[in-house]
Every structure is written in C-alpha cells, then in structure tokens.
C-alpha atoms as a PDB file:
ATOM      1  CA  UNK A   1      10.247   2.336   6.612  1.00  0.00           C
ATOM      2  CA  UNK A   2      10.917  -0.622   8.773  1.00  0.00           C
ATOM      3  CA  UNK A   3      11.057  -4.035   7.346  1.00  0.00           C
ATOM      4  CA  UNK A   4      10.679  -6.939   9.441  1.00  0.00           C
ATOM      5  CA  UNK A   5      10.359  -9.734   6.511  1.00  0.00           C
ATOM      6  CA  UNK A   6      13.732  -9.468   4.586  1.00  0.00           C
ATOM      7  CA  UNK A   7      11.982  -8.340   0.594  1.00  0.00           C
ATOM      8  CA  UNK A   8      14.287 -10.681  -1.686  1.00  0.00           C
ATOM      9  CA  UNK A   9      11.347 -11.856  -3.722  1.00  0.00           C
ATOM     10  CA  UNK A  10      10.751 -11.027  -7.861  1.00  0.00           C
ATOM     11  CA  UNK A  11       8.539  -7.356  -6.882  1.00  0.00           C
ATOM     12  CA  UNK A  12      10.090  -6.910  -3.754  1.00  0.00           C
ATOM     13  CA  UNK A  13      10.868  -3.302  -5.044  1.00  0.00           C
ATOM     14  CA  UNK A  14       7.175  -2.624  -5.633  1.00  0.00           C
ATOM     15  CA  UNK A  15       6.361  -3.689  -1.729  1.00  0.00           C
ATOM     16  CA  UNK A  16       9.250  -0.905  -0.902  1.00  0.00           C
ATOM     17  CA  UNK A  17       7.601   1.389  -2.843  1.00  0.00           C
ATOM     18  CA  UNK A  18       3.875   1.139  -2.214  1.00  0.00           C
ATOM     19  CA  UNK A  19       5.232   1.615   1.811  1.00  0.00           C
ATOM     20  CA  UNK A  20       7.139   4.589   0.651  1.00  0.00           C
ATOM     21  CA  UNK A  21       3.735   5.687  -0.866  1.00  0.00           C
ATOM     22  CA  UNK A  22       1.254   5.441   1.738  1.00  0.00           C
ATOM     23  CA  UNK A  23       4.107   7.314   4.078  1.00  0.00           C
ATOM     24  CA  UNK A  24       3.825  10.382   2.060  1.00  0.00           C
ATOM     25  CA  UNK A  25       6.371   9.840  -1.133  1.00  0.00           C
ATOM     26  CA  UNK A  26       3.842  10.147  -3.469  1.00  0.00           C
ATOM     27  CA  UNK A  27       6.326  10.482  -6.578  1.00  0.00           C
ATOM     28  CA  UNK A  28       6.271   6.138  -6.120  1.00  0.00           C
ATOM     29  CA  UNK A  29       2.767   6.064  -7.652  1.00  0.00           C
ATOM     30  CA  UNK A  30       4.238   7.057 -11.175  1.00  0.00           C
ATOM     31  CA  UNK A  31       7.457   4.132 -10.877  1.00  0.00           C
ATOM     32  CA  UNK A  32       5.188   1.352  -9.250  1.00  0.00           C
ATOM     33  CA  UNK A  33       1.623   1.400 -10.514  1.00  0.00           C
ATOM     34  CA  UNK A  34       1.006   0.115 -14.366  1.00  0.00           C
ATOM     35  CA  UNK A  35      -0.574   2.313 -16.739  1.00  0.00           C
ATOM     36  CA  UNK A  36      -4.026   1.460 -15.163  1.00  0.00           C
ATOM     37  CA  UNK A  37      -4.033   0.553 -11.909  1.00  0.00           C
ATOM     38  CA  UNK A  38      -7.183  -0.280  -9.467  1.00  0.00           C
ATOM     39  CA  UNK A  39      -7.111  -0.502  -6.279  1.00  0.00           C
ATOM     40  CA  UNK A  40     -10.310  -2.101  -3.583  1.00  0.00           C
ATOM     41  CA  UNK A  41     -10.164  -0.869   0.054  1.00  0.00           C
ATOM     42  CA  UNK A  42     -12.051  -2.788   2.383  1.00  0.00           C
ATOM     43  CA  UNK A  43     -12.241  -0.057   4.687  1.00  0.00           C
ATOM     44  CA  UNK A  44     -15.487   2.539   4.294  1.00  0.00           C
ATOM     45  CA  UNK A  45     -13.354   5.670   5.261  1.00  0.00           C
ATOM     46  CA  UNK A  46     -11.599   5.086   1.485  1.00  0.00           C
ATOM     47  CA  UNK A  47     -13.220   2.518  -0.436  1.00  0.00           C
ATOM     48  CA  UNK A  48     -15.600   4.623  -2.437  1.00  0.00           C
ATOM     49  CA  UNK A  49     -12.611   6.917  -3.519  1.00  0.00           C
ATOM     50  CA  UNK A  50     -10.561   3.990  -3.882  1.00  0.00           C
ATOM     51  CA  UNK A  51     -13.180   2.840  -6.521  1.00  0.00           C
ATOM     52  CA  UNK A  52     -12.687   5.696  -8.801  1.00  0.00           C
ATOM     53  CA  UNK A  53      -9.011   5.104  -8.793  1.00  0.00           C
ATOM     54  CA  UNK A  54      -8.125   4.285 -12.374  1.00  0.00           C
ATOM     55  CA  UNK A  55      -3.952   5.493 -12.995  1.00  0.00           C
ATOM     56  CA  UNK A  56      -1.161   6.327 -10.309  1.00  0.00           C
ATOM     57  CA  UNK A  57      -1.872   9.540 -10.447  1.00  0.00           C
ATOM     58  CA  UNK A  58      -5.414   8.897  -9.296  1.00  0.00           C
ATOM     59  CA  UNK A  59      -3.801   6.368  -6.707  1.00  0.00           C
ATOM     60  CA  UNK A  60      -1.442   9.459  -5.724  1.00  0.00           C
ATOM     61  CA  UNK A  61      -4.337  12.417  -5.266  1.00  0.00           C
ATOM     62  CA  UNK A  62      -6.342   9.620  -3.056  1.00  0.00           C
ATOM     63  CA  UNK A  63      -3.342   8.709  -0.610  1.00  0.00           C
ATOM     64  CA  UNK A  64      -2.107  12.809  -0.543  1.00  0.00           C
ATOM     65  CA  UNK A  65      -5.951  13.295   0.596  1.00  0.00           C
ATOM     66  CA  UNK A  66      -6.461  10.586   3.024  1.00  0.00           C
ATOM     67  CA  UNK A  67      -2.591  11.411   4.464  1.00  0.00           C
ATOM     68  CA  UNK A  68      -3.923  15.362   4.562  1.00  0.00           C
ATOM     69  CA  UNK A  69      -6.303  13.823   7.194  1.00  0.00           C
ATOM     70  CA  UNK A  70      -4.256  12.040   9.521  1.00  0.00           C
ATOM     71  CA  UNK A  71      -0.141  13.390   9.831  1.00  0.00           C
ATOM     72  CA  UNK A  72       2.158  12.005  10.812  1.00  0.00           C
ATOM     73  CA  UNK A  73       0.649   8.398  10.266  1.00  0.00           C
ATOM     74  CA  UNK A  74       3.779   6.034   9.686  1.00  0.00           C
ATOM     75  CA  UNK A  75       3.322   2.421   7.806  1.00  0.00           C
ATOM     76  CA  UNK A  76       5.358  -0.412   7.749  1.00  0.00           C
ATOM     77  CA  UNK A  77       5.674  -3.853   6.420  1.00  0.00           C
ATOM     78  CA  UNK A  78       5.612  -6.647   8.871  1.00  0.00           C
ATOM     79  CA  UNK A  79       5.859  -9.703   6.137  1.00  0.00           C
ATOM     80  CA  UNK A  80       5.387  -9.544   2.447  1.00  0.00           C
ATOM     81  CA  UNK A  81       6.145 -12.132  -0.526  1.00  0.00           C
ATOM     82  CA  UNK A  82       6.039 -11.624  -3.947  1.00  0.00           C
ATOM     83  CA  UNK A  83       5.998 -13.705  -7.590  1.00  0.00           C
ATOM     84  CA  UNK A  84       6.296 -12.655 -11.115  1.00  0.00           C
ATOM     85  CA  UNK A  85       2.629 -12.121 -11.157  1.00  0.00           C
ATOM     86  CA  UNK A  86       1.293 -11.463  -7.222  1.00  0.00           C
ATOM     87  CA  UNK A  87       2.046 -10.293  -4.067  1.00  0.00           C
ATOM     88  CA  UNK A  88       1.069 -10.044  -0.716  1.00  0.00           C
ATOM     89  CA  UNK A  89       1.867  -7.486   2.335  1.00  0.00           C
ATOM     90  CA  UNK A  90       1.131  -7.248   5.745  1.00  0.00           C
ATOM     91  CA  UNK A  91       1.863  -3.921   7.461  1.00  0.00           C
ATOM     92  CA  UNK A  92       1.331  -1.926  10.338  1.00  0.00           C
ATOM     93  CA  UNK A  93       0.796   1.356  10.847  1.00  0.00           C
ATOM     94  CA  UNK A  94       0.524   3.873  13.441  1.00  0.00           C
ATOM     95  CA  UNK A  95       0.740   7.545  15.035  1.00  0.00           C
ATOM     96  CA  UNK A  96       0.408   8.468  18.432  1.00  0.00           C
ATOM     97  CA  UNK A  97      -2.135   5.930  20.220  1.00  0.00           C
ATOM     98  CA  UNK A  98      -3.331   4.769  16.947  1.00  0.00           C
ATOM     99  CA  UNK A  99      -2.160   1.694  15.537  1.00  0.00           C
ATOM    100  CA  UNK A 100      -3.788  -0.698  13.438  1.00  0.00           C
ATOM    101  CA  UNK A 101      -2.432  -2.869  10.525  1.00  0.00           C
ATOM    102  CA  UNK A 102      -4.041  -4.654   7.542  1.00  0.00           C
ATOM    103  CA  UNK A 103      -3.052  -7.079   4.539  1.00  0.00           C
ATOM    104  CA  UNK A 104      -2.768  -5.737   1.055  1.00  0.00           C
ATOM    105  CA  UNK A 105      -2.667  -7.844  -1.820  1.00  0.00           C
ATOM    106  CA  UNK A 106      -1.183  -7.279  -5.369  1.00  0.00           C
ATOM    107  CA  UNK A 107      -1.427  -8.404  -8.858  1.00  0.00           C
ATOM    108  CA  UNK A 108       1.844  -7.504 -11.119  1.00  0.00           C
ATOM    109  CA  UNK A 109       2.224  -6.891 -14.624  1.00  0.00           C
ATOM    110  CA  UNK A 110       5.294  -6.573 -16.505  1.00  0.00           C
ATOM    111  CA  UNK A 111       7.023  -5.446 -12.896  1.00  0.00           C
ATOM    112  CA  UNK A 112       4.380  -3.003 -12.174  1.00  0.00           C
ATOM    113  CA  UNK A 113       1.505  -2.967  -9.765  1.00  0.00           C
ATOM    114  CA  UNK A 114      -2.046  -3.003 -11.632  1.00  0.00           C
ATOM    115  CA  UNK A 115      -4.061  -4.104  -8.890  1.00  0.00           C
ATOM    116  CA  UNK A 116      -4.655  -4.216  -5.188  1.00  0.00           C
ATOM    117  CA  UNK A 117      -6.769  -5.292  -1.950  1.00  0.00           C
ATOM    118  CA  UNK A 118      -6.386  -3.502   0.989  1.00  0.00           C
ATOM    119  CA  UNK A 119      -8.158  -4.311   4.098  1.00  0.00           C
ATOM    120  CA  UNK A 120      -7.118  -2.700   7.426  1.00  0.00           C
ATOM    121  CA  UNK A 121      -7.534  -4.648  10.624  1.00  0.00           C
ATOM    122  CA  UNK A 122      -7.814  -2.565  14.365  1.00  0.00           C
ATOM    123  CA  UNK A 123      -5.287  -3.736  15.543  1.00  0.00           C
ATOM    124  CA  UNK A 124      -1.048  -4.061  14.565  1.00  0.00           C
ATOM    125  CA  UNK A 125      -0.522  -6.984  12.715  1.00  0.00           C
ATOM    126  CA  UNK A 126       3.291  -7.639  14.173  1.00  0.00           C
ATOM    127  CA  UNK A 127       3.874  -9.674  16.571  1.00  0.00           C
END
C-alpha cells in the first residue's frame, strides 16, 4: 500500500486497514469494522451485495468475492482525513490497463468503522 497523504489523523489506522482489506488481507475486517457495520457502494457491479452487508465478516466474504473476480487488482490511498467520529478516503486503484479510483467515506464508533460510502470514479483520482 502506497500512501500519498501522510495518515496522522485520530482513525488513521482504520484508513490503513480498510486499504489492506480491499488488497486481499481480509483478516482487517474483524480489527476495523464495529460489531455491525454497513457499507453503500455506488457502483452496480457491488452495491446490491454491499446492501446485505451487516458484520465484518459479511464485509470480508463480499471483498474475497469481488477480489476472486479481478486478481491482482492493487488499491491505494491518494488523500484521506479522519476525526473521532468520520473519515474520508480517496484512493486509486488499478491492474494492468485498468485504473480507476473513487472516494469512500466513513463513520467511526468507539475507533471502529460502522459505516461507509464508496463510490468509484473511471478514472485515477491522483494527480
């Protein structure tokens, strides 16, 4: 993982680990994600699945099937900030000629992430 945006915020960790997620560590889901986590995807190739997504291990089984689709598909963060209570990240992500990037954002409870909105751009997001 490759940040561009030095993480020193409150949460930064959680930004770390949500990258580590979505490139194939799917262990972070359990040390992250709050008991119940949701998650919205703006995207139609997840966002139905996404809806069902109710616990990090739900979160986990979703990313391990949508990164069974495409190997070797890399993400990382190009800015993120984070408070006490929310977040924000903007990534990029890529593998062979496909890049693209998108802007998640994240709502925090008790240093864990219970809720997110993903929307993926087509095109990188870095500059």
């Amino acid at each position: 993982m490759t940040i561009t945006t030095p993480l020193n915020d409150p949460n930064s960790s959680l930004v770390e680990g949500w990258t580590a997620l979505w490139n194939g560590d799917l262990s972070q889901a359990a040390t992250i994600c709050a008991e119940q986590v949701t998650v919205h995807f703006g995207g139609r190739a997840i966002a139905e699945a996404g809806d069902h997504v109710i616990d990090a291990s739900g979160l986990a089984d979703l990313i391990g099937a949508f990164r069974s689709m495409r190997p070797g598909l890399t993400y990382r963060v190009v800015e993120a900030h984070t408070t006490e209570q929310w977040g924000y990240c903007v990534w990029d992500a890529g593998r062979g000629d496909l890049n693209v990037g998108g802007i998640d954002t994240f709502r925090f409870i008790r240093g864990r992430i219970s809720h997110v909105y993903s929307v993926t751009a087509e095109r990188p997001m870095g500059r």
